[in-house]
C-alpha atoms as a PDB file:
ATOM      1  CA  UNK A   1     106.365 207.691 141.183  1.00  0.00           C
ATOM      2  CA  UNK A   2     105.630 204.041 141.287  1.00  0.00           C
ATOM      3  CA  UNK A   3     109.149 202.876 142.733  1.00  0.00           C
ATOM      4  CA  UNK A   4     107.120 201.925 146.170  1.00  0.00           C
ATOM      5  CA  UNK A   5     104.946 199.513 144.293  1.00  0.00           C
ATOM      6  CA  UNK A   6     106.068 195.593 143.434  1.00  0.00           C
ATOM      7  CA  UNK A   7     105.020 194.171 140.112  1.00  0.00           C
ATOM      8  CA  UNK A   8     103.978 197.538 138.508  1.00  0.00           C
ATOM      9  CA  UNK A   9     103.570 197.130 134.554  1.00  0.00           C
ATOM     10  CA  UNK A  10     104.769 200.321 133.205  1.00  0.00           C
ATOM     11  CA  UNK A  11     103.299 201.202 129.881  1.00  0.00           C
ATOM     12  CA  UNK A  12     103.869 203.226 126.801  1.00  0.00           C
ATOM     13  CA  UNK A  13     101.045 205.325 125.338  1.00  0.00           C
ATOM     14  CA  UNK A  14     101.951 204.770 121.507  1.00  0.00           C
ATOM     15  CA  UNK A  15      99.246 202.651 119.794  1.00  0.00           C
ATOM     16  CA  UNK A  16      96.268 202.593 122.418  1.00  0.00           C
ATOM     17  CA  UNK A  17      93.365 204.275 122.388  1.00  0.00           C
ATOM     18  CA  UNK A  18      93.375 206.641 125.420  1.00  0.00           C
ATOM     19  CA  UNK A  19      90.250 208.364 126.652  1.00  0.00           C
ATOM     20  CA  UNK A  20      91.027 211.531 128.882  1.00  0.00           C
ATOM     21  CA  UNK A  21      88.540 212.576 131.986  1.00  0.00           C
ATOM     22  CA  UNK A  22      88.692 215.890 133.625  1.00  0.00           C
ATOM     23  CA  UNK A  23      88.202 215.199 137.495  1.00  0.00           C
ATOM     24  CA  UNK A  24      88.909 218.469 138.408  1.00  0.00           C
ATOM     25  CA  UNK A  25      89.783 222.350 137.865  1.00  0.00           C
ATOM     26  CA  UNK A  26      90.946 225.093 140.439  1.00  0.00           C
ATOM     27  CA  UNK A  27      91.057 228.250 140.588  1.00  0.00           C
ATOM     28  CA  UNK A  28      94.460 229.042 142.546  1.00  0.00           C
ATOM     29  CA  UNK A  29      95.939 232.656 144.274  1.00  0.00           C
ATOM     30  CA  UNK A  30      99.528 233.483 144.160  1.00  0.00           C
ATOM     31  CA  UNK A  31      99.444 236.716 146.888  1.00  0.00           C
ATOM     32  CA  UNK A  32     101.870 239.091 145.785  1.00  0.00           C
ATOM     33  CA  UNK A  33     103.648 242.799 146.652  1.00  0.00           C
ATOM     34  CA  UNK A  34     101.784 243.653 143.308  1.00  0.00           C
ATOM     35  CA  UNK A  35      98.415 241.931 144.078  1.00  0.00           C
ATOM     36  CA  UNK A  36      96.623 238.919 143.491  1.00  0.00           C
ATOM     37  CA  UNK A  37      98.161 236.621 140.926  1.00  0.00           C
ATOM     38  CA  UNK A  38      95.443 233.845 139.615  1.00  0.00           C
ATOM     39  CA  UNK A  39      96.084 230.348 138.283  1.00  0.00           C
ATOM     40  CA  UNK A  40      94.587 226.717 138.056  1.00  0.00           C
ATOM     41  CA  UNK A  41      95.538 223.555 138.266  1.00  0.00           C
ATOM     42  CA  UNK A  42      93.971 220.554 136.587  1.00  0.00           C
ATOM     43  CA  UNK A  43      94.003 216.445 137.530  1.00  0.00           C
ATOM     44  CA  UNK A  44      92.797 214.915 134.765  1.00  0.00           C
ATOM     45  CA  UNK A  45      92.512 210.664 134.442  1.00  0.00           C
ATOM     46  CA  UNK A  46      93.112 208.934 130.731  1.00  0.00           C
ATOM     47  CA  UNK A  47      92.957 204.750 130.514  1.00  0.00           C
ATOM     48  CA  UNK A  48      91.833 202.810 127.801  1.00  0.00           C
ATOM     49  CA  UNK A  49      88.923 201.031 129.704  1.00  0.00           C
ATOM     50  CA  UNK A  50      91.073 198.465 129.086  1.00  0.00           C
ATOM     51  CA  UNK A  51      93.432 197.990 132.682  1.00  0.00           C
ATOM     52  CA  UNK A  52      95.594 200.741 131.570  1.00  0.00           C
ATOM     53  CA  UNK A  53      95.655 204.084 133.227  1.00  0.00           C
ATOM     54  CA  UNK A  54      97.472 207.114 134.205  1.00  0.00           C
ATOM     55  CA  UNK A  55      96.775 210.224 136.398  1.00  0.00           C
ATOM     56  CA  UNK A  56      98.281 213.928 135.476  1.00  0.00           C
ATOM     57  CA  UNK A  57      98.567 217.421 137.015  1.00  0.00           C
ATOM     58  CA  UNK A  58      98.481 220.869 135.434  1.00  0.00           C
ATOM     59  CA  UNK A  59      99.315 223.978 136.762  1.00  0.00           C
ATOM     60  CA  UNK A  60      98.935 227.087 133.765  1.00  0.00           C
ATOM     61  CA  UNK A  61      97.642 230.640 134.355  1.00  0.00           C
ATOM     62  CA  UNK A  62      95.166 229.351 131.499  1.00  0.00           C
ATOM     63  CA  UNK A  63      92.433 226.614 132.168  1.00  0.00           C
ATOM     64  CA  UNK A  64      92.682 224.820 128.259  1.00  0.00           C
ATOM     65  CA  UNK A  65      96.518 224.582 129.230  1.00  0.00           C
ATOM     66  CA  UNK A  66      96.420 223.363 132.203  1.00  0.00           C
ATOM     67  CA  UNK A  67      94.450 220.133 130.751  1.00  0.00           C
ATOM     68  CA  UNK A  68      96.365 219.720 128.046  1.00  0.00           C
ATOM     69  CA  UNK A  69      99.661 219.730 130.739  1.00  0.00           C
ATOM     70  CA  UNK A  70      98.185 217.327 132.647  1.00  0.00           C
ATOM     71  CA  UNK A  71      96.961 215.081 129.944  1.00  0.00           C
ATOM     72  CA  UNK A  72     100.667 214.564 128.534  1.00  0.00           C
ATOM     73  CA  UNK A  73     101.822 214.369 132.408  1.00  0.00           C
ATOM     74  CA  UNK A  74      99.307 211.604 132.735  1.00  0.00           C
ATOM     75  CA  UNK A  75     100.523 209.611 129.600  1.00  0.00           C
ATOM     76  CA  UNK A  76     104.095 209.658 131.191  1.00  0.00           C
ATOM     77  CA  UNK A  77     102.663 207.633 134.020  1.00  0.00           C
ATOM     78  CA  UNK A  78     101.003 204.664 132.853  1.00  0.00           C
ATOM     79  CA  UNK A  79     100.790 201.787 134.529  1.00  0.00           C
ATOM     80  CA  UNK A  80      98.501 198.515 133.972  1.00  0.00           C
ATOM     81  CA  UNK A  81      96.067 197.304 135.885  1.00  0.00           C
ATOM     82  CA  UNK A  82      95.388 193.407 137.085  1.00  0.00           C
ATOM     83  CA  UNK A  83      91.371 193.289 136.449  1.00  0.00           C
ATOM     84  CA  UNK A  84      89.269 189.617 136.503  1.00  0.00           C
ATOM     85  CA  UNK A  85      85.961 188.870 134.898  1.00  0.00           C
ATOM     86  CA  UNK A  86      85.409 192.719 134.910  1.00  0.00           C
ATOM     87  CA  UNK A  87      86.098 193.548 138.181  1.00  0.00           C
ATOM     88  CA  UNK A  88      89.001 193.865 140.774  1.00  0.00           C
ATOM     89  CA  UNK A  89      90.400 190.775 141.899  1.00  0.00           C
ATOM     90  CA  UNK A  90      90.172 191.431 145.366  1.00  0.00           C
ATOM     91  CA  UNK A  91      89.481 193.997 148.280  1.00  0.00           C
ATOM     92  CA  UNK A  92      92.324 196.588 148.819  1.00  0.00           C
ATOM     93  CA  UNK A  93      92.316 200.009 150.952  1.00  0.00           C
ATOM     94  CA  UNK A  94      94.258 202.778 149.283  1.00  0.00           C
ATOM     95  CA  UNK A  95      95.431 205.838 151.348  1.00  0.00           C
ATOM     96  CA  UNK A  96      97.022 209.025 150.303  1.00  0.00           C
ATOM     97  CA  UNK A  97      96.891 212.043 152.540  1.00  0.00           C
ATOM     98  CA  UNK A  98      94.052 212.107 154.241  1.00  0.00           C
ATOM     99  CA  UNK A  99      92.229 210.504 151.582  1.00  0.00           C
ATOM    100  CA  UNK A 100      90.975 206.498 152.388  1.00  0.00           C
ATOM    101  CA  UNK A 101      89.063 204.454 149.874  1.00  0.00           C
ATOM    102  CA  UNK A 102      87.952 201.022 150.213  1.00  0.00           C
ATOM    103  CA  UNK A 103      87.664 198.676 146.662  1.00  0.00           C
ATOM    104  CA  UNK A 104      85.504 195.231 146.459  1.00  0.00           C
ATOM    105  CA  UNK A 105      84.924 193.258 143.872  1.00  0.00           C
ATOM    106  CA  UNK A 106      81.189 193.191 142.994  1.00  0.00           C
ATOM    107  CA  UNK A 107      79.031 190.550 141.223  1.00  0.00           C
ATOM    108  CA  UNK A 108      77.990 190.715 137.103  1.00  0.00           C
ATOM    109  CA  UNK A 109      75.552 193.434 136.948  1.00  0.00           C
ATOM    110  CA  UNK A 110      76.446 195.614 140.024  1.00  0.00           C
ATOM    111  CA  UNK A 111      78.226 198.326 138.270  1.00  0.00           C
ATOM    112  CA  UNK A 112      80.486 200.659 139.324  1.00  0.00           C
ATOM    113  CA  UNK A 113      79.239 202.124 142.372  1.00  0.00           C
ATOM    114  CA  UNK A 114      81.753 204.717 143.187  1.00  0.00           C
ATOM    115  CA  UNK A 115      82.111 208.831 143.997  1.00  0.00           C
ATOM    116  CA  UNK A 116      83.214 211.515 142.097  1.00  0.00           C
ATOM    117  CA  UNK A 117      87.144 211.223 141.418  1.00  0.00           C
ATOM    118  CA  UNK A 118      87.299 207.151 142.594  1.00  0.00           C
ATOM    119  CA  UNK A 119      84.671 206.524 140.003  1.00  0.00           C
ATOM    120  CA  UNK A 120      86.330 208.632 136.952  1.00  0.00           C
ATOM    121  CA  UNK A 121      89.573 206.361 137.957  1.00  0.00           C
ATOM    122  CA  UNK A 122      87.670 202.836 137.762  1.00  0.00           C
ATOM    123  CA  UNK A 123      85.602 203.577 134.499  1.00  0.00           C
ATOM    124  CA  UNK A 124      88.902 204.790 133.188  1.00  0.00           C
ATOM    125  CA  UNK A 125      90.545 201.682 134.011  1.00  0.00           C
ATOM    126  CA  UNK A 126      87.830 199.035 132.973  1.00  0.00           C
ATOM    127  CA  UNK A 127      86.296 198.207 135.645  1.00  0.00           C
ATOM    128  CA  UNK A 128      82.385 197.420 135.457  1.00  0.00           C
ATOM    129  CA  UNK A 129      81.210 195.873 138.448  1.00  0.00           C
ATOM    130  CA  UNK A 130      82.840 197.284 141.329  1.00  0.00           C
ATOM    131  CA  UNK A 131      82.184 198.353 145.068  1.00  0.00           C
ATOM    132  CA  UNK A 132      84.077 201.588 146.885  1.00  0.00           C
ATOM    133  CA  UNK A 133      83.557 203.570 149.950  1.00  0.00           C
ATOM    134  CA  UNK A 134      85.500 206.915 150.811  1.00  0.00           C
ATOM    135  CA  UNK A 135      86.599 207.515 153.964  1.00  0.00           C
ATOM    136  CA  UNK A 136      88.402 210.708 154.898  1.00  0.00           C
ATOM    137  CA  UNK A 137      89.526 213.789 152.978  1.00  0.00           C
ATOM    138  CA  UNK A 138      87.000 214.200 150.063  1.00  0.00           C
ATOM    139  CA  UNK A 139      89.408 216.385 147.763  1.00  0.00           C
ATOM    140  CA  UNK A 140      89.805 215.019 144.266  1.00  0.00           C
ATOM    141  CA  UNK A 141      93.441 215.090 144.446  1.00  0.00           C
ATOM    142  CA  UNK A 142      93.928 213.020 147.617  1.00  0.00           C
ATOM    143  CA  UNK A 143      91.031 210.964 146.522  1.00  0.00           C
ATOM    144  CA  UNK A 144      92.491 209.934 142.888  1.00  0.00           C
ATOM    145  CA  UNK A 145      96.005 209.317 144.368  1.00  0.00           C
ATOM    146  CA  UNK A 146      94.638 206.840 146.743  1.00  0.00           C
ATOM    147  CA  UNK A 147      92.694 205.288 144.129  1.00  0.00           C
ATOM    148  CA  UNK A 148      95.781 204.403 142.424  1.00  0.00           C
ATOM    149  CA  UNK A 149      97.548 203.606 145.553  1.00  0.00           C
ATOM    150  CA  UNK A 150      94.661 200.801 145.950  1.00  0.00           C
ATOM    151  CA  UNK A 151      94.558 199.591 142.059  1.00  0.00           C
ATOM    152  CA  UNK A 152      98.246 199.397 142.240  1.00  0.00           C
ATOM    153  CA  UNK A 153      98.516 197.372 145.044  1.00  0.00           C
ATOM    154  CA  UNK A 154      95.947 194.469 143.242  1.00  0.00           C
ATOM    155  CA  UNK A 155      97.552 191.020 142.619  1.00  0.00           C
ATOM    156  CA  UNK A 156      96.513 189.076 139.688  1.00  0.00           C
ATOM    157  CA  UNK A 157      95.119 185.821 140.281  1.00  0.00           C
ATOM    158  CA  UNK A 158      97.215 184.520 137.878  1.00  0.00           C
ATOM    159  CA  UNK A 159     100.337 185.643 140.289  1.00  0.00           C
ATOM    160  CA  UNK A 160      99.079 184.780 143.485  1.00  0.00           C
ATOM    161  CA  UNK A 161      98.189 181.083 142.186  1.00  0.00           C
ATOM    162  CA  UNK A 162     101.517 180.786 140.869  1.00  0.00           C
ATOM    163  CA  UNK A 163     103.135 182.085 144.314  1.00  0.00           C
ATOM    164  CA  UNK A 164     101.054 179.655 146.629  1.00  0.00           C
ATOM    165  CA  UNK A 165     101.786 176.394 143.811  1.00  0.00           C
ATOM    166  CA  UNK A 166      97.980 176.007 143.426  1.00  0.00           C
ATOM    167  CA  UNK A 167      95.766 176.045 140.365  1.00  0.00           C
ATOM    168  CA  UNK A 168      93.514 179.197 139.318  1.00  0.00           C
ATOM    169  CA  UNK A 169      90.064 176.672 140.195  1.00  0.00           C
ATOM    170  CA  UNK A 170      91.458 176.090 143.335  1.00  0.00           C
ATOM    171  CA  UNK A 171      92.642 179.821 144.373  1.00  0.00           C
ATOM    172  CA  UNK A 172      88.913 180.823 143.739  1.00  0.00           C
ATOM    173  CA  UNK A 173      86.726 177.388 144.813  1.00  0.00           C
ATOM    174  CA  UNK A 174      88.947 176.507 147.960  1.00  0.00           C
END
């Protein structure tokens, strides 16, 4: 899942404390020669507000095991996060589908102003302070995918600094 991604920390869900959020549940028809055939699907977010997180999908003809399939499909795909001084480190546009949203970094004390699935995605993740837009398709599939594709793309300060042969002070001060 994350082969198209450079410098993606992988992560193994033994020993942290992982909080799961629902973002969302459908109710999904299967047309058959015998009738209508019902099911859901669930996407459900778990991080430990810490810059680890994962995203999961569930497909069950029940809605409790649905979630609980797509809370063990989201531990399998942890990854961790670069976050500074409790926000992102920099702007980033993620895209998935039709699905476009926009992450700044915001000040101490903005908060995380975000929508629906982008905002259960940051909070999972740690973030606190943190600016999005949404742009696009507004389903919570698209929209958590290209939250991820954004967070994934973030370079740590730490790396960029080293790649350029400058010093953290200077990276952020000119």
């Amino acid at each position: 899942m994350f082969h198209k991604y450079k410098n993606v920390e992988t992560v193994k869900p033994g020993g942290l404390d992982l909080k799961d959020r629902l973002v969302g549940v459908q109710r999904v028809t299967k047309v058959t020669k015998g009738g209508r055939a019902f099911g859901f699907t669930a996407i459900v977010v778990v991080g430990d507000e810490n810059g680890v997180v994962g995203q999961g999908l569930g497909k069950s003809k029940e809605v409790a095991e649905a979630i609980s399939k797509a809370v063990e499909d989201a531990k399998k795909n942890l990854v961790r996060i670069p976050l500074y001084k409790g926000t992102i480190p920099h702007e980033i546009i993620g895209k998935f589908g039709g699905a476009k949203v926009l992450l700044m970094p915001a000040s101490e004390g903005t908060g995380v102003i975000a929508g629906g699935p982008t905002r259960i995605v940051l909070e999972s993740v740690g973030v606190h302070n943190v600016l999005s837009k949404n742009q696009g398709s507004t389903n919570p599939h698209n929209m958590v995918k290209a939250s991820f594709d954004a967070l994934l793309r973030l370079r740590s300060p730490e790396v960029v600094a080293k790649q350029r042969g400058i010093t953290l002070e200077k990276l952020f001060n000119g």
